[in-house]
C-alpha atoms as a PDB file:
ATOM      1  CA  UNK A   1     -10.449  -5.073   8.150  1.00  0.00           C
ATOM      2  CA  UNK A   2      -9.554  -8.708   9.316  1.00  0.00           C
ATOM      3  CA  UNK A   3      -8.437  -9.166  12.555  1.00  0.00           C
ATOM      4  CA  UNK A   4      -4.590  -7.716  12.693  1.00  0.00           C
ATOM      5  CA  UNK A   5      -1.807  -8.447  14.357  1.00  0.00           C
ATOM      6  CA  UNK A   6      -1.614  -4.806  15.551  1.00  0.00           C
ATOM      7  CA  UNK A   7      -4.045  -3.827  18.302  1.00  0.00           C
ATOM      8  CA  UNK A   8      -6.630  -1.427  16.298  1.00  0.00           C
ATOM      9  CA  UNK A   9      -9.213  -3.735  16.677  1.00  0.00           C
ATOM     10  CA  UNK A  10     -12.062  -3.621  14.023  1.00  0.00           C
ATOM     11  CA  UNK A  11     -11.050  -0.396  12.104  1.00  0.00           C
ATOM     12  CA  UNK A  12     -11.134   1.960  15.128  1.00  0.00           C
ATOM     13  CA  UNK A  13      -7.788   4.130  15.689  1.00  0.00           C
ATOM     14  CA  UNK A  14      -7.833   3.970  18.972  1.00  0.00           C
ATOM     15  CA  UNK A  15      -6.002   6.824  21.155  1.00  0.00           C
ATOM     16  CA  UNK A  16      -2.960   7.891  19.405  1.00  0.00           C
ATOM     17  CA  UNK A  17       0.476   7.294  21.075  1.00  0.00           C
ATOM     18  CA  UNK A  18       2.329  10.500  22.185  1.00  0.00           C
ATOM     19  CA  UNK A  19       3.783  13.177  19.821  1.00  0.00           C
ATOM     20  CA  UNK A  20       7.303  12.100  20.486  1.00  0.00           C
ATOM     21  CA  UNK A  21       6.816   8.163  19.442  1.00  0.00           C
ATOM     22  CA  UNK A  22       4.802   9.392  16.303  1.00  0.00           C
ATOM     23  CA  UNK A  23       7.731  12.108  15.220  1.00  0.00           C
ATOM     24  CA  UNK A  24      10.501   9.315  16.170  1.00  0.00           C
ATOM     25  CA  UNK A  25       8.657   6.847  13.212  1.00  0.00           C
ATOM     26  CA  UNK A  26       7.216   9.469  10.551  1.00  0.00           C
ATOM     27  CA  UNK A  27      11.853  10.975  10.537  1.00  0.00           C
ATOM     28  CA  UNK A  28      12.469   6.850  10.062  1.00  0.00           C
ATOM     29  CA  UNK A  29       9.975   6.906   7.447  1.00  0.00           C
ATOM     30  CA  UNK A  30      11.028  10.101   5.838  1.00  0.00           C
ATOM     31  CA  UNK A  31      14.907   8.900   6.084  1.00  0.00           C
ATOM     32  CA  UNK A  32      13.454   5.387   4.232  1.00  0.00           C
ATOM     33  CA  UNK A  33      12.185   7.485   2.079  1.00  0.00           C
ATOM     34  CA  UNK A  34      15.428   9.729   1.336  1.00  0.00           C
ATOM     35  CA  UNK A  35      18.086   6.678   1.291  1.00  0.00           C
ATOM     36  CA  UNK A  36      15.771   5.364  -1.002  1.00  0.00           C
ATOM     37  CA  UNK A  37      14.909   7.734  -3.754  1.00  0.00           C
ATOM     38  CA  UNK A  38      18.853   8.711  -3.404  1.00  0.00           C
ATOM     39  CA  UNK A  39      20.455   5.491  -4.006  1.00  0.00           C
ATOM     40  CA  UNK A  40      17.749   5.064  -6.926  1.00  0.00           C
ATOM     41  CA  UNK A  41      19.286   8.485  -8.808  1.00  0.00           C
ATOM     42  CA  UNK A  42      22.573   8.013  -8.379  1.00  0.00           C
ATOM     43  CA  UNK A  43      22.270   4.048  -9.418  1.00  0.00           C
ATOM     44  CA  UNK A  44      20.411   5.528 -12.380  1.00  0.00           C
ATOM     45  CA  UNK A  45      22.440   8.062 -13.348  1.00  0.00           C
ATOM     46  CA  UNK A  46      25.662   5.946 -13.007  1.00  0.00           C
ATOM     47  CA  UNK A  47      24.464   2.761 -14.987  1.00  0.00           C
ATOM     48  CA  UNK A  48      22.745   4.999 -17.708  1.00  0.00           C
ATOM     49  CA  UNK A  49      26.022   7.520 -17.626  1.00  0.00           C
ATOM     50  CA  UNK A  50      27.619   4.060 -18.208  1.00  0.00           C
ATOM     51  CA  UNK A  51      25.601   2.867 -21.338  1.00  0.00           C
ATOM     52  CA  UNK A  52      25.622   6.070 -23.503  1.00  0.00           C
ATOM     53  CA  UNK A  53      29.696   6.006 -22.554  1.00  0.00           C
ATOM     54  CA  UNK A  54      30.049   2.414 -23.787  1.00  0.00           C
ATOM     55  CA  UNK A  55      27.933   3.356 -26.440  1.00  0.00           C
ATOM     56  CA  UNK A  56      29.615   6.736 -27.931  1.00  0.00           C
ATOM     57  CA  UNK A  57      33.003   5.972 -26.929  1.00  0.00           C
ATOM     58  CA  UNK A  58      33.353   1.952 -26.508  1.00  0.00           C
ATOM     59  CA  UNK A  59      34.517   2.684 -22.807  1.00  0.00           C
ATOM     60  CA  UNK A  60      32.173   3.210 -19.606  1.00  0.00           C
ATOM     61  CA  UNK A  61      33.325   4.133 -16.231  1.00  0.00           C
ATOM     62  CA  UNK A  62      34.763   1.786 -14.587  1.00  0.00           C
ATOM     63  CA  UNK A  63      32.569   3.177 -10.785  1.00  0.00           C
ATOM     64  CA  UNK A  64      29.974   2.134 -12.464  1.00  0.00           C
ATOM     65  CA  UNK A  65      30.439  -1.527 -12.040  1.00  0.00           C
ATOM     66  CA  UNK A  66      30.898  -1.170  -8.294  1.00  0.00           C
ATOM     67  CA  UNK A  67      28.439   1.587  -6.566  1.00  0.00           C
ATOM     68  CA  UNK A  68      26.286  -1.146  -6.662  1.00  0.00           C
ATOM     69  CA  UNK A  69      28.096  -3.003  -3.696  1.00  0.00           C
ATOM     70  CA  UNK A  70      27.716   0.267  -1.500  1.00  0.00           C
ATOM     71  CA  UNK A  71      24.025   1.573  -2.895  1.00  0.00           C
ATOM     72  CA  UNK A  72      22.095  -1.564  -3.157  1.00  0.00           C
ATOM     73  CA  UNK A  73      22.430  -2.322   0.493  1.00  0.00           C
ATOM     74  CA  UNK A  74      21.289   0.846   1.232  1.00  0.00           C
ATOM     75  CA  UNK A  75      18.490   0.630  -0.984  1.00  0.00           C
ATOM     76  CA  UNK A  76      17.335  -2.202   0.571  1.00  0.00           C
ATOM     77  CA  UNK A  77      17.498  -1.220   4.158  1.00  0.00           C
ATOM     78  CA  UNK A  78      15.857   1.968   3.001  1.00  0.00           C
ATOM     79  CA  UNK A  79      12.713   0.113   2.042  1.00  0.00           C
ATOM     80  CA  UNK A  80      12.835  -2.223   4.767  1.00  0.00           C
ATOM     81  CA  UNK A  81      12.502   0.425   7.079  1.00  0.00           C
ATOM     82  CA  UNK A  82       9.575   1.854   4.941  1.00  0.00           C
ATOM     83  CA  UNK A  83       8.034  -1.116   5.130  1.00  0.00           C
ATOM     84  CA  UNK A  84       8.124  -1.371   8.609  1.00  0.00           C
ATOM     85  CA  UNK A  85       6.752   1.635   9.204  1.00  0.00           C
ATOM     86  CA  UNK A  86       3.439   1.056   7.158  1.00  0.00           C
ATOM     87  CA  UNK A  87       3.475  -3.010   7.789  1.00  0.00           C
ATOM     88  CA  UNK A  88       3.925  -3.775   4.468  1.00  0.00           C
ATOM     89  CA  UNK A  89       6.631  -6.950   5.388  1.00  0.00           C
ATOM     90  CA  UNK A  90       5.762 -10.417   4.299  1.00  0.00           C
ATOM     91  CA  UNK A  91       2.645 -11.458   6.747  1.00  0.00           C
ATOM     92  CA  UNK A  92       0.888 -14.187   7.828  1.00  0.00           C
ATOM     93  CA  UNK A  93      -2.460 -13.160   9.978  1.00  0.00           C
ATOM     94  CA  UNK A  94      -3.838 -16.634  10.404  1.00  0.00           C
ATOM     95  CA  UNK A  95      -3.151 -16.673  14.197  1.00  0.00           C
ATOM     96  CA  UNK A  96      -3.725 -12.863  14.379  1.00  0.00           C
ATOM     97  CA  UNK A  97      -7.360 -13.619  12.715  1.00  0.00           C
ATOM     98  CA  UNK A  98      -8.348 -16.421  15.369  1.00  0.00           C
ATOM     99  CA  UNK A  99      -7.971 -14.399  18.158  1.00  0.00           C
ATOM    100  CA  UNK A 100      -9.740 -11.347  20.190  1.00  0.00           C
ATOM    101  CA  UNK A 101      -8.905  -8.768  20.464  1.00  0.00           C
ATOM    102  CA  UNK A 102      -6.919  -9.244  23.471  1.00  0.00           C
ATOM    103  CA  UNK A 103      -5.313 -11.934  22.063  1.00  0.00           C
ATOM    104  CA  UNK A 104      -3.796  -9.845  19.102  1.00  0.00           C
ATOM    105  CA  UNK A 105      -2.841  -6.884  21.476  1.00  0.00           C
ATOM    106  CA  UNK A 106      -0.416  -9.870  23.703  1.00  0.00           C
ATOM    107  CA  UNK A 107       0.528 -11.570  20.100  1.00  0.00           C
ATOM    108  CA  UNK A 108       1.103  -8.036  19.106  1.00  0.00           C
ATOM    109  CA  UNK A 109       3.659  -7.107  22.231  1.00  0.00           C
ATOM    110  CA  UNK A 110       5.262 -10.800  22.016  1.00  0.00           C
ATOM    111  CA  UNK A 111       6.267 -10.008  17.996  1.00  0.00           C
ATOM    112  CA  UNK A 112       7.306  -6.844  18.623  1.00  0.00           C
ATOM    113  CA  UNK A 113       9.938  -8.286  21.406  1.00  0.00           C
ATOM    114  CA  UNK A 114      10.532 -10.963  19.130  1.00  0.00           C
ATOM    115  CA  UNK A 115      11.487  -8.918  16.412  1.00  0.00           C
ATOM    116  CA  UNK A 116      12.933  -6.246  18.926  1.00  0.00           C
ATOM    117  CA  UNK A 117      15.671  -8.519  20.007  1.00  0.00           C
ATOM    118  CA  UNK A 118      16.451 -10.144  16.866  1.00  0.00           C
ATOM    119  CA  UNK A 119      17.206  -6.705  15.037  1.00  0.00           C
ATOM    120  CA  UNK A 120      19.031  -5.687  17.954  1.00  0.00           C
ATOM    121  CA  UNK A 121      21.584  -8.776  17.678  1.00  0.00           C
ATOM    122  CA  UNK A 122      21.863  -8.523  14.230  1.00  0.00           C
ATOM    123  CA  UNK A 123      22.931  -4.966  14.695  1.00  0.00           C
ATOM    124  CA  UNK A 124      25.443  -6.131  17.520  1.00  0.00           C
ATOM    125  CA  UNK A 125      26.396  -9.153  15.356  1.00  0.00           C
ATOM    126  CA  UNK A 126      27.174  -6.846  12.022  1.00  0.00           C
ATOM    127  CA  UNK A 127      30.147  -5.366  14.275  1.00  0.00           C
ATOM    128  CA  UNK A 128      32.377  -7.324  13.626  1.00  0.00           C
ATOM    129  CA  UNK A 129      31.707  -7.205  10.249  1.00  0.00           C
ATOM    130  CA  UNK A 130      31.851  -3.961   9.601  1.00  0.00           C
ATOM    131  CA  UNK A 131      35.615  -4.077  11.242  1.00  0.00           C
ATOM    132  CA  UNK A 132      36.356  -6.319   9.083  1.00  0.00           C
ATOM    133  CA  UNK A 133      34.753  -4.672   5.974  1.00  0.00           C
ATOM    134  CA  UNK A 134      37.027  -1.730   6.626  1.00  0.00           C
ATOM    135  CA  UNK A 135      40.318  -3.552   5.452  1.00  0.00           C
ATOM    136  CA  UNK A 136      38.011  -4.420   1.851  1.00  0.00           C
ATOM    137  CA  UNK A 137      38.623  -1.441  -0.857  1.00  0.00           C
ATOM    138  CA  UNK A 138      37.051  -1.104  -4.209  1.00  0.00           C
ATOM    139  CA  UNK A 139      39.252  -0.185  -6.601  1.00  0.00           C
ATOM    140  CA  UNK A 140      37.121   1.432  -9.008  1.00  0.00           C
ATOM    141  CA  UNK A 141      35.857   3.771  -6.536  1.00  0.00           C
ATOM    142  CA  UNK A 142      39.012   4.933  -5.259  1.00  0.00           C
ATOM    143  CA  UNK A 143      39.469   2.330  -2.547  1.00  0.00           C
ATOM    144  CA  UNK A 144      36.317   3.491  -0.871  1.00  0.00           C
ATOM    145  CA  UNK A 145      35.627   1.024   1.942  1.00  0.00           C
ATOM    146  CA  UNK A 146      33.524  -1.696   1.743  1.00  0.00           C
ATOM    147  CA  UNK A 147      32.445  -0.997   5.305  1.00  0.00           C
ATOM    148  CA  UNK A 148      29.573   1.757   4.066  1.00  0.00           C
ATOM    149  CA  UNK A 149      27.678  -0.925   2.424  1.00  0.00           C
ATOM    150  CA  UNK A 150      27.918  -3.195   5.077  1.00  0.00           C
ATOM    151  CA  UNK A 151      27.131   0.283   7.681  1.00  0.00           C
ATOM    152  CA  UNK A 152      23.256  -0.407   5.793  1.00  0.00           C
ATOM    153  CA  UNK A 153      22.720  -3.413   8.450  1.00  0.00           C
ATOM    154  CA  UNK A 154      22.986  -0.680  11.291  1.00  0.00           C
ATOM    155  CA  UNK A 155      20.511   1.678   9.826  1.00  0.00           C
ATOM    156  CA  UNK A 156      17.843  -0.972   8.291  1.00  0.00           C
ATOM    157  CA  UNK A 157      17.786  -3.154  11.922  1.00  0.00           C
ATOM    158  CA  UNK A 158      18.218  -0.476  14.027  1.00  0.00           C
ATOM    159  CA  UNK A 159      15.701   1.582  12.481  1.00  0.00           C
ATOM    160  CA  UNK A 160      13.054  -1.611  12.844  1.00  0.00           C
ATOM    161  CA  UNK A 161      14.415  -2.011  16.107  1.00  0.00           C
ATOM    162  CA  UNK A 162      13.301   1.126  17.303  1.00  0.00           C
ATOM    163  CA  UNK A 163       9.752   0.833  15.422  1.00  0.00           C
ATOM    164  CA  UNK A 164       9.507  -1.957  17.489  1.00  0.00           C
ATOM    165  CA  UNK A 165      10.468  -0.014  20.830  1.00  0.00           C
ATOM    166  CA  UNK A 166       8.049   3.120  20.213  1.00  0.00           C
ATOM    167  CA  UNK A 167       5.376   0.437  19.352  1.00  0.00           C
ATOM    168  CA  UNK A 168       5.493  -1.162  22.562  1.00  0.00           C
ATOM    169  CA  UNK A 169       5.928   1.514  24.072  1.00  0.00           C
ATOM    170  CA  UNK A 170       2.622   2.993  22.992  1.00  0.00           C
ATOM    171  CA  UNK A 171       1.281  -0.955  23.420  1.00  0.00           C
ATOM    172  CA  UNK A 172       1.964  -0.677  26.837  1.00  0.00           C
ATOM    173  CA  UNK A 173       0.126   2.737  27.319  1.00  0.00           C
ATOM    174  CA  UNK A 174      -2.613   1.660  25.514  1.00  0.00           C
ATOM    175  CA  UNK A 175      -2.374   3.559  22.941  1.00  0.00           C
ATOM    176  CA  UNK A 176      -1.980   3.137  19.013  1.00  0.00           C
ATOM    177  CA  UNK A 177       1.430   4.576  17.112  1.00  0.00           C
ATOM    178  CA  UNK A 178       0.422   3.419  13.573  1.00  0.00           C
ATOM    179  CA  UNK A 179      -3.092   2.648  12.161  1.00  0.00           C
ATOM    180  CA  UNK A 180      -3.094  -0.279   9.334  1.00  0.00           C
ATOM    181  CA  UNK A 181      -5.905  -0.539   7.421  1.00  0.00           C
ATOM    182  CA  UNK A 182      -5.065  -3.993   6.456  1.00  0.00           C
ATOM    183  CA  UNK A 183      -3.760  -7.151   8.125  1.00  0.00           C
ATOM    184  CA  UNK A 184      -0.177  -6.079  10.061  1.00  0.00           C
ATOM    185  CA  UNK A 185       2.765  -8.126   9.535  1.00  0.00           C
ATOM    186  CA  UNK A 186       4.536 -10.979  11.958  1.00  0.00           C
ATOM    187  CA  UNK A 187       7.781  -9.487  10.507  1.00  0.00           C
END
């Protein structure tokens, strides 16, 4: 292992962080997991439903050309909270690398605020949106609101804003939530 970002130093686990902050990530990952494998089958199922109906009859559903706008957001935050949980977001470990392993524990609790605070306010900043979203129906889908694909922002920040928490949290005790094999992300 190079030096990481995350404060297992050299391949050692280190003392695990309590029960409670484990169970709190591994339901985030499992609820990653779920959105995700969901919003695959029924994106599937609907676009393939759609080609043999085009196909056979010369018509396809007209849903079809819309789930999109509330699934694919969810997809996404799905996997970015998977992600998150196994540090598997874009990273750069240059900085991590150069420094002991003191260094990368403080680097390690100054990212996590970091990103911490920036998925809280984007949370607090999709508000708005969302309010807004409410008044936007698609037609197709029998005026379904808009507002549950834009309701995806809440679930993928919050859910990496709370990552973040329980691995401070567990920073702060000294103890290790997640072991990475490889480099962790600055995500």
């Amino acid at each position: 292992m190079t030096g990481a970002l995350h404060p297992d130093t050299a391949g050692k686990e280190g003392r695990p962080a309590p029960p409670v902050l484990r169970g709190i990530v591994a339901a985030l990952d499992m609820s990653g997991r779920l959105v995700c494998v969901a919003t695959l089958i029924v994106l599937f199922v609907g676009l393939m439903a759609n080609v043999v109906l085009r196909y056979v009859y010369g018509q396809g559903l007209d849903w079809a050309y819309e789930i999109h706008a509330i699934l694919l957001p969810w997809m996404i935050a799905g996997g970015v909270v998977i992600a998150t949980v196994h540090s598997r977001n874009i990273a750069i470990t240059i900085l991590p690398d150069l420094l002991s392993d003191s260094g990368r524990r403080v680097l390690f609790i100054l990212v996590s605020v970091l990103t911490l605070l920036i998925s809280v306010f984007v949370v607090w900043s999709a508000f708005p949106i969302i309010r807004a979203a409410q008044y936007q129906r698609l037609s197709a889908l029998g005026g379904i609101s808009q507002l549950w694909g834009y309701a995806s922002l809440v679930y993928g920040f919050g859910g990496i804003a709370v990552i973040c928490a329980c691995d401070l949290i567990a920073a702060l005790m000294g103890r290790t939530l997640r072991y990475v094999e490889t480099a962790s992300s600055l995500s």
